[in-house]
C-alpha atoms as a PDB file:
ATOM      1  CA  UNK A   1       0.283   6.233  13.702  1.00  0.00           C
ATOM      2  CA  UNK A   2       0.226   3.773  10.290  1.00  0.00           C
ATOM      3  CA  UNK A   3      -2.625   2.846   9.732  1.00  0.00           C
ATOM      4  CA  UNK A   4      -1.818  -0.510   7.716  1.00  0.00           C
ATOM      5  CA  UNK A   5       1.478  -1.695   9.617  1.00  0.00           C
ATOM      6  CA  UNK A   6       0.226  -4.184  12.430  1.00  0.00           C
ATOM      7  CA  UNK A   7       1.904  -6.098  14.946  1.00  0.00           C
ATOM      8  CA  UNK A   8       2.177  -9.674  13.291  1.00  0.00           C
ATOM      9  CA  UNK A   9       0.587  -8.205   9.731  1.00  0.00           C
ATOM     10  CA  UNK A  10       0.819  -5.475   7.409  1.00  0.00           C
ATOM     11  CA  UNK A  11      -1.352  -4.042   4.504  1.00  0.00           C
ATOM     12  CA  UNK A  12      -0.063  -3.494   1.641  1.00  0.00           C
ATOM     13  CA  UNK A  13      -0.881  -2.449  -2.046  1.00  0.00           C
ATOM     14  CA  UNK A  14      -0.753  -4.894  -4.709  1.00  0.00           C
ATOM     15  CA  UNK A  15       2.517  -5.644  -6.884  1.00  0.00           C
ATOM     16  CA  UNK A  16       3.171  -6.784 -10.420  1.00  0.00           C
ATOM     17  CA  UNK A  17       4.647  -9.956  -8.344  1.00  0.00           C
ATOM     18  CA  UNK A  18       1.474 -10.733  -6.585  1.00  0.00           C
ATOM     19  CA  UNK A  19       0.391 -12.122  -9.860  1.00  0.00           C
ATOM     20  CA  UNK A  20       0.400 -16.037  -8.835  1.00  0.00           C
ATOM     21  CA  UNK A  21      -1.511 -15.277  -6.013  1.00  0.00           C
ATOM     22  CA  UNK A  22      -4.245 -13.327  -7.569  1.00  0.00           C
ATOM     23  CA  UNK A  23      -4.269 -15.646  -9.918  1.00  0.00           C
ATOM     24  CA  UNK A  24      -4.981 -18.777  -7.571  1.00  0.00           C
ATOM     25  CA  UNK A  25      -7.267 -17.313  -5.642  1.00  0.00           C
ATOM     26  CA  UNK A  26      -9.581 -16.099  -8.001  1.00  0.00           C
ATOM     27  CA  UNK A  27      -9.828 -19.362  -9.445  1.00  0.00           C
ATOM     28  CA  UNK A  28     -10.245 -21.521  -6.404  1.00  0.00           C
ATOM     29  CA  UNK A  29     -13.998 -22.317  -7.387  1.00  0.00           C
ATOM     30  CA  UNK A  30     -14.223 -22.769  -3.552  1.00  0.00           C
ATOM     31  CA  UNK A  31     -13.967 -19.234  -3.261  1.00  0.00           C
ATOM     32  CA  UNK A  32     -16.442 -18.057  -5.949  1.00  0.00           C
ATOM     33  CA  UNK A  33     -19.338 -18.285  -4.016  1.00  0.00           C
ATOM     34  CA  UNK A  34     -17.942 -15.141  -1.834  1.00  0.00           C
ATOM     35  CA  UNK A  35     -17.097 -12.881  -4.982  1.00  0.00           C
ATOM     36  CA  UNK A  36     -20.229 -14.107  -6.944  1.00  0.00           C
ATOM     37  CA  UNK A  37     -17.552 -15.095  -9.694  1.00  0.00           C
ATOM     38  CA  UNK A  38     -19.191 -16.995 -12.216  1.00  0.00           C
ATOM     39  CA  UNK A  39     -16.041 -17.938 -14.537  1.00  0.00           C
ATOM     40  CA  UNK A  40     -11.980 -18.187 -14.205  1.00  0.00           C
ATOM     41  CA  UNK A  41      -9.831 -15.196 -14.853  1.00  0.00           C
ATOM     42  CA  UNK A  42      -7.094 -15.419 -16.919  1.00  0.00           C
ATOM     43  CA  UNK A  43      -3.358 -14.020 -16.239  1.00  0.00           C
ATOM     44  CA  UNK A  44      -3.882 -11.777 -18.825  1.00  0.00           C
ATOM     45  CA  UNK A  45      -6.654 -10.460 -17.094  1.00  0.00           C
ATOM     46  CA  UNK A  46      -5.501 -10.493 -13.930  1.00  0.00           C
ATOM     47  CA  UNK A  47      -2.056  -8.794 -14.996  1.00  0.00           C
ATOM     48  CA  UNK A  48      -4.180  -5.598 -16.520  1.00  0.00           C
ATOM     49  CA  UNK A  49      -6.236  -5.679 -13.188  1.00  0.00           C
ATOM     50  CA  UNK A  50      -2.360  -5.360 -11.450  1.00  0.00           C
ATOM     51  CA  UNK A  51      -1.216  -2.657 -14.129  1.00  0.00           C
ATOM     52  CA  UNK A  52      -4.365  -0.492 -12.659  1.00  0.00           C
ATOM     53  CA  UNK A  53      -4.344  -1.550  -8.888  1.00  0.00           C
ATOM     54  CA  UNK A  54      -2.458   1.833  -8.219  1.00  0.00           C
ATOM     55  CA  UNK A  55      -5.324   4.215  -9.161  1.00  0.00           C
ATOM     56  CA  UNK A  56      -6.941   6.446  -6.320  1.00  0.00           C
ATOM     57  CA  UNK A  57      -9.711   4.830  -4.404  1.00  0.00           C
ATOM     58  CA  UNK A  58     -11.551   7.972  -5.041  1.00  0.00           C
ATOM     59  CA  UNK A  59     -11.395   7.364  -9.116  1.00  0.00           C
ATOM     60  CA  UNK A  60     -12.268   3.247  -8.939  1.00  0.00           C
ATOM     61  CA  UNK A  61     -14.491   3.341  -5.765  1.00  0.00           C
ATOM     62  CA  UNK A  62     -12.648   0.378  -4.330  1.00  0.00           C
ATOM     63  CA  UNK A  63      -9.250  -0.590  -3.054  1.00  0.00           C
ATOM     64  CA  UNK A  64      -7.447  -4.117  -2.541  1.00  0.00           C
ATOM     65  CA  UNK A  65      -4.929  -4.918  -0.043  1.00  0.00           C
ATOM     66  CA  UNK A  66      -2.650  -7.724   0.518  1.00  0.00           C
ATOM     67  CA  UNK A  67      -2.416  -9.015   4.219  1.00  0.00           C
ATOM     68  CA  UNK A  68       0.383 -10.184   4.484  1.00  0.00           C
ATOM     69  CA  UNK A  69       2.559 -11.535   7.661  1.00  0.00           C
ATOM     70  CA  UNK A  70       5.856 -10.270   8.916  1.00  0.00           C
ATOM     71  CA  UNK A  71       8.045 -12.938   7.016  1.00  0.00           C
ATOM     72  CA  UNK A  72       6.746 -11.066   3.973  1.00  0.00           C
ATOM     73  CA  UNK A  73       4.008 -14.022   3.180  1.00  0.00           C
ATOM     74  CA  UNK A  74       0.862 -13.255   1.728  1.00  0.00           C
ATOM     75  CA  UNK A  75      -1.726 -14.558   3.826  1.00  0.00           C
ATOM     76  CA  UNK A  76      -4.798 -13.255   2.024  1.00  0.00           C
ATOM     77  CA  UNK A  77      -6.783 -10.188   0.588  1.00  0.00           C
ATOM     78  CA  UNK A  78      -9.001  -7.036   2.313  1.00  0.00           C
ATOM     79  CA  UNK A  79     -10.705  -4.871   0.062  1.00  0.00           C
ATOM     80  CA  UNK A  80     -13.052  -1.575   0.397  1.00  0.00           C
ATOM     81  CA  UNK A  81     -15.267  -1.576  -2.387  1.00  0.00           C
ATOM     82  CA  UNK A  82     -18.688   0.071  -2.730  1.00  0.00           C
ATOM     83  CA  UNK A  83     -16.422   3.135  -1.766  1.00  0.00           C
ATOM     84  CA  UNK A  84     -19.066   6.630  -1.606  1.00  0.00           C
ATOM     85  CA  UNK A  85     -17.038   9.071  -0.213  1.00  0.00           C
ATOM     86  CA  UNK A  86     -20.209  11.502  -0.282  1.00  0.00           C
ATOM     87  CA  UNK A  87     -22.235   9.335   2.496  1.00  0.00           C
ATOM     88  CA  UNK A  88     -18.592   8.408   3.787  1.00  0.00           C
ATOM     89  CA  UNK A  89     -19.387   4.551   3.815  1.00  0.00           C
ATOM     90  CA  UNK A  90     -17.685   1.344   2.024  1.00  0.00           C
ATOM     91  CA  UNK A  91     -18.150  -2.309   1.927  1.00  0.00           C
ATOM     92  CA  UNK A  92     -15.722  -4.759   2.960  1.00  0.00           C
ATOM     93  CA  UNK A  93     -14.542  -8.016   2.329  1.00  0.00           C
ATOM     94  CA  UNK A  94     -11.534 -10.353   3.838  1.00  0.00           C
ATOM     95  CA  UNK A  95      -9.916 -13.925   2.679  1.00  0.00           C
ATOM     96  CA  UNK A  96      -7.740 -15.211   4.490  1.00  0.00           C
ATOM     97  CA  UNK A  97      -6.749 -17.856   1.728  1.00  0.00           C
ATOM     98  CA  UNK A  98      -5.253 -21.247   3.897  1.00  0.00           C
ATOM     99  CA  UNK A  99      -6.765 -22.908   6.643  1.00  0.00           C
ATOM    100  CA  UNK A 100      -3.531 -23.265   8.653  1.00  0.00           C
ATOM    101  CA  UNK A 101      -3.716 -19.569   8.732  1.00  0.00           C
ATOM    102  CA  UNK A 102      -7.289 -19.202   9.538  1.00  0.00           C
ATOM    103  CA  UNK A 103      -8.004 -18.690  13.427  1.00  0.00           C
ATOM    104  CA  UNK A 104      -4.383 -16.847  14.204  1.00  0.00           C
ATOM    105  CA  UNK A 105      -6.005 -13.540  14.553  1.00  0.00           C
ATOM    106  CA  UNK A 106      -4.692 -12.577  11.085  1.00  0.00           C
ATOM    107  CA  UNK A 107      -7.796 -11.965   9.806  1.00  0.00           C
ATOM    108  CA  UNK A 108      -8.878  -9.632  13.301  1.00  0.00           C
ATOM    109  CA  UNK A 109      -5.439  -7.889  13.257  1.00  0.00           C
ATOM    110  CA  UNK A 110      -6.673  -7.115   9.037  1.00  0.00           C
ATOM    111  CA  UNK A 111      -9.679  -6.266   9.469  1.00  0.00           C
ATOM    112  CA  UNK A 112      -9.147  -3.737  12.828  1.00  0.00           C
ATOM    113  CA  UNK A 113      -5.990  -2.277  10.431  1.00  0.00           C
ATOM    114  CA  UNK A 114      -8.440  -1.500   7.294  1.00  0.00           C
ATOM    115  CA  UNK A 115     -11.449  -0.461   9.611  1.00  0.00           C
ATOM    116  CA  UNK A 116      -8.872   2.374  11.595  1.00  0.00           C
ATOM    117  CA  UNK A 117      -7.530   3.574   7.836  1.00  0.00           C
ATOM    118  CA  UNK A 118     -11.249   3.691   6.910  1.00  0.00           C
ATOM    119  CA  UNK A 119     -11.793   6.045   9.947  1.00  0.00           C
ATOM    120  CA  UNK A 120      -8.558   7.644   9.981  1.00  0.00           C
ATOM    121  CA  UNK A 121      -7.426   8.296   6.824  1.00  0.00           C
ATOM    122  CA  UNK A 122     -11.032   7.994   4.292  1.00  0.00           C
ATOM    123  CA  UNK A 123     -13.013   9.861   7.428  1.00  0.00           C
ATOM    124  CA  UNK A 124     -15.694   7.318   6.600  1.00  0.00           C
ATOM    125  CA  UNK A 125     -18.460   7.310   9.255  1.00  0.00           C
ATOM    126  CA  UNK A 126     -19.311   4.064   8.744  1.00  0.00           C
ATOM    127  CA  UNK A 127     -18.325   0.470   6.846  1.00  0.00           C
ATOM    128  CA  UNK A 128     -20.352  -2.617   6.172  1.00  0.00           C
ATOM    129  CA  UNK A 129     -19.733  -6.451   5.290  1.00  0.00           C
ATOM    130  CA  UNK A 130     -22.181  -8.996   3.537  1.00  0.00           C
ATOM    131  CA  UNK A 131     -21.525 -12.520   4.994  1.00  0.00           C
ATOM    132  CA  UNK A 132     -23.647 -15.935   4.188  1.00  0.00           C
ATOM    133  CA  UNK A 133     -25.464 -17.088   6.517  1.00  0.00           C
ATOM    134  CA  UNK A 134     -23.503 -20.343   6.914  1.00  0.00           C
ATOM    135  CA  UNK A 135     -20.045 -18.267   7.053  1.00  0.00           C
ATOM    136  CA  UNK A 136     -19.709 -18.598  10.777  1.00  0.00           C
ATOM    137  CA  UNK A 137     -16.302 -17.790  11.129  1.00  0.00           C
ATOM    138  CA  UNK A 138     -16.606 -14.894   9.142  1.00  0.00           C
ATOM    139  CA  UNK A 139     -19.881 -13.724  11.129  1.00  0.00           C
ATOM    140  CA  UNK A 140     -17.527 -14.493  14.835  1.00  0.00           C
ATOM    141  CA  UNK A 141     -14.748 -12.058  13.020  1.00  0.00           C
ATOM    142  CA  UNK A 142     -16.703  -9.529  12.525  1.00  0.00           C
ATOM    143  CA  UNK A 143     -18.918  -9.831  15.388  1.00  0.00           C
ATOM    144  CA  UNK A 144     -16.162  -9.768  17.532  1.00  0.00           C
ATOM    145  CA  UNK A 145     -14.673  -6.852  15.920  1.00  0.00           C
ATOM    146  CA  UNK A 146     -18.116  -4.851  17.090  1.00  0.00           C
ATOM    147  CA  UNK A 147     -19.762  -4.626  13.901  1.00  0.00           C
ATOM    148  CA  UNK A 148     -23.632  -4.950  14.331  1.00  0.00           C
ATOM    149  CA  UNK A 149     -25.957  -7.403  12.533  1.00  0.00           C
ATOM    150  CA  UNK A 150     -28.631  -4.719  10.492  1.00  0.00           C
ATOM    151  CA  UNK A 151     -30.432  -7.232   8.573  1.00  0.00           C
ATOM    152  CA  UNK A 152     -30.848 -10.495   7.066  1.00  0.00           C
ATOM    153  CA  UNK A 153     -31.128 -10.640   3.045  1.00  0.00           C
ATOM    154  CA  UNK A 154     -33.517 -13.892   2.600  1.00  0.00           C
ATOM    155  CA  UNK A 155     -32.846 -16.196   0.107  1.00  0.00           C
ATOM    156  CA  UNK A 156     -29.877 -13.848  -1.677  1.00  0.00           C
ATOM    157  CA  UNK A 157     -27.566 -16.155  -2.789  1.00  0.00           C
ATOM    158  CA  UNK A 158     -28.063 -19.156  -5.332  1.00  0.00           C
ATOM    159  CA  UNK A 159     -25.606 -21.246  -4.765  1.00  0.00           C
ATOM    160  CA  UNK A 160     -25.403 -25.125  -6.234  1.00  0.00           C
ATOM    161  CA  UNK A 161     -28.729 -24.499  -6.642  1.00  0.00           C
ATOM    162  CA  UNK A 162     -30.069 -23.672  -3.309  1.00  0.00           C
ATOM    163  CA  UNK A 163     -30.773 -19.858  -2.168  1.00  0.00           C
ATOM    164  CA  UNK A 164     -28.415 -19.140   1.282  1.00  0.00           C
ATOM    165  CA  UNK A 165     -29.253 -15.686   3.226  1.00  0.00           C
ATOM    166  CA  UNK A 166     -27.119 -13.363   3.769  1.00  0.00           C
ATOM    167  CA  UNK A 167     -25.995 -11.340   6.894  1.00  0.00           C
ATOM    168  CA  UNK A 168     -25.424  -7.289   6.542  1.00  0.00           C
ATOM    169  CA  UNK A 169     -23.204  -6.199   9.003  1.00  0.00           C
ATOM    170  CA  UNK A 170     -22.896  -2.793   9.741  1.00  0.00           C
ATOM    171  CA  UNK A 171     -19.993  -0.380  12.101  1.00  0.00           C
ATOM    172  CA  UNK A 172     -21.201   3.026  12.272  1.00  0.00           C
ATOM    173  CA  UNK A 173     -17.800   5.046  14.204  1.00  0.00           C
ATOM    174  CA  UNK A 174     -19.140   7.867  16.001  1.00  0.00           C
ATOM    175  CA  UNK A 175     -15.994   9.702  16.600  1.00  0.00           C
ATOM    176  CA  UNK A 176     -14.772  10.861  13.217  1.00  0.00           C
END
């Protein structure tokens, strides 16, 4: 079975080409607030991030994948991060970048995609996800997706100066 080819999505690595893209998304100060960014990145930047996006997940404890939708259009970005390989557990995050995308079951189709190459492939026994407490869509995703709520992190966030909790979700997989 591949792991990363979906029916209406596939993940894929990153490319030299997906430079734009990066490159909008991680300055959408929108978005900050989910990747704790604090400043802009430049191109430069972003290109030498690119230039080392094909080292092992095992050497950089994190990997980034593009979903991105049969008609080759990237719809947004899954990563693993927080990768320990000896407890076999990662974190995860998803952005699905446009609203007219948002509610397609992209970001499901993504997400159940990363979470069987996490299994499969990593042999991770388990994989977790931090959302704010006022990211419903995000908590219905993964919710629906079985992952468990674990805890609440009060007051974790400062955001436009007000402190937001934050949700830990947790998926233990029992089989591998």
């Amino acid at each position: 079975m591949l792991t990363l080819t979906g029916k209406n999505i596939n993940l894929r690595p990153l490319e030299p080409e997906d430079l734009d893209f990066i490159y909008t998304i991680e300055n959408k100060e929108e978005l900050w607030e989910l990747s704790s960014t604090q400043t802009p990145y430049s191109r430069f930047l972003i290109k030498q991030y690119l230039e080392n996006a094909h080292l092992d997940i095992y050497e950089v404890k994190q990997l980034r994948l593009v979903i991105e939708a049969k008609n080759l259009e990237a719809l947004g970005l899954i990563d693993i991060f927080d990768f320990d390989p000896q407890h076999r557990r990662a974190a995860i995050g998803i952005l699905i970048v446009d609203d007219q995308n948002r509610g397609k079951g992209f970001g499901a189709e993504a997400l159940q995609l990363l979470c069987d190459y996490a299994f499969e492939r990593l042999k991770l026994h388990q994989v977790y996800a931090n959302v704010a407490e006022d990211n419903l869509k995000s908590q219905h995703l993964f919710e629906r997706q079985g992952f468990q709520i674990v805890g609440v992190k009060k007051d974790w966030n400062l955001v436009q100066g007000n402190y937001k909790n934050e949700i830990l979700y947790q998926f233990i997989n029992h089989v591998y």
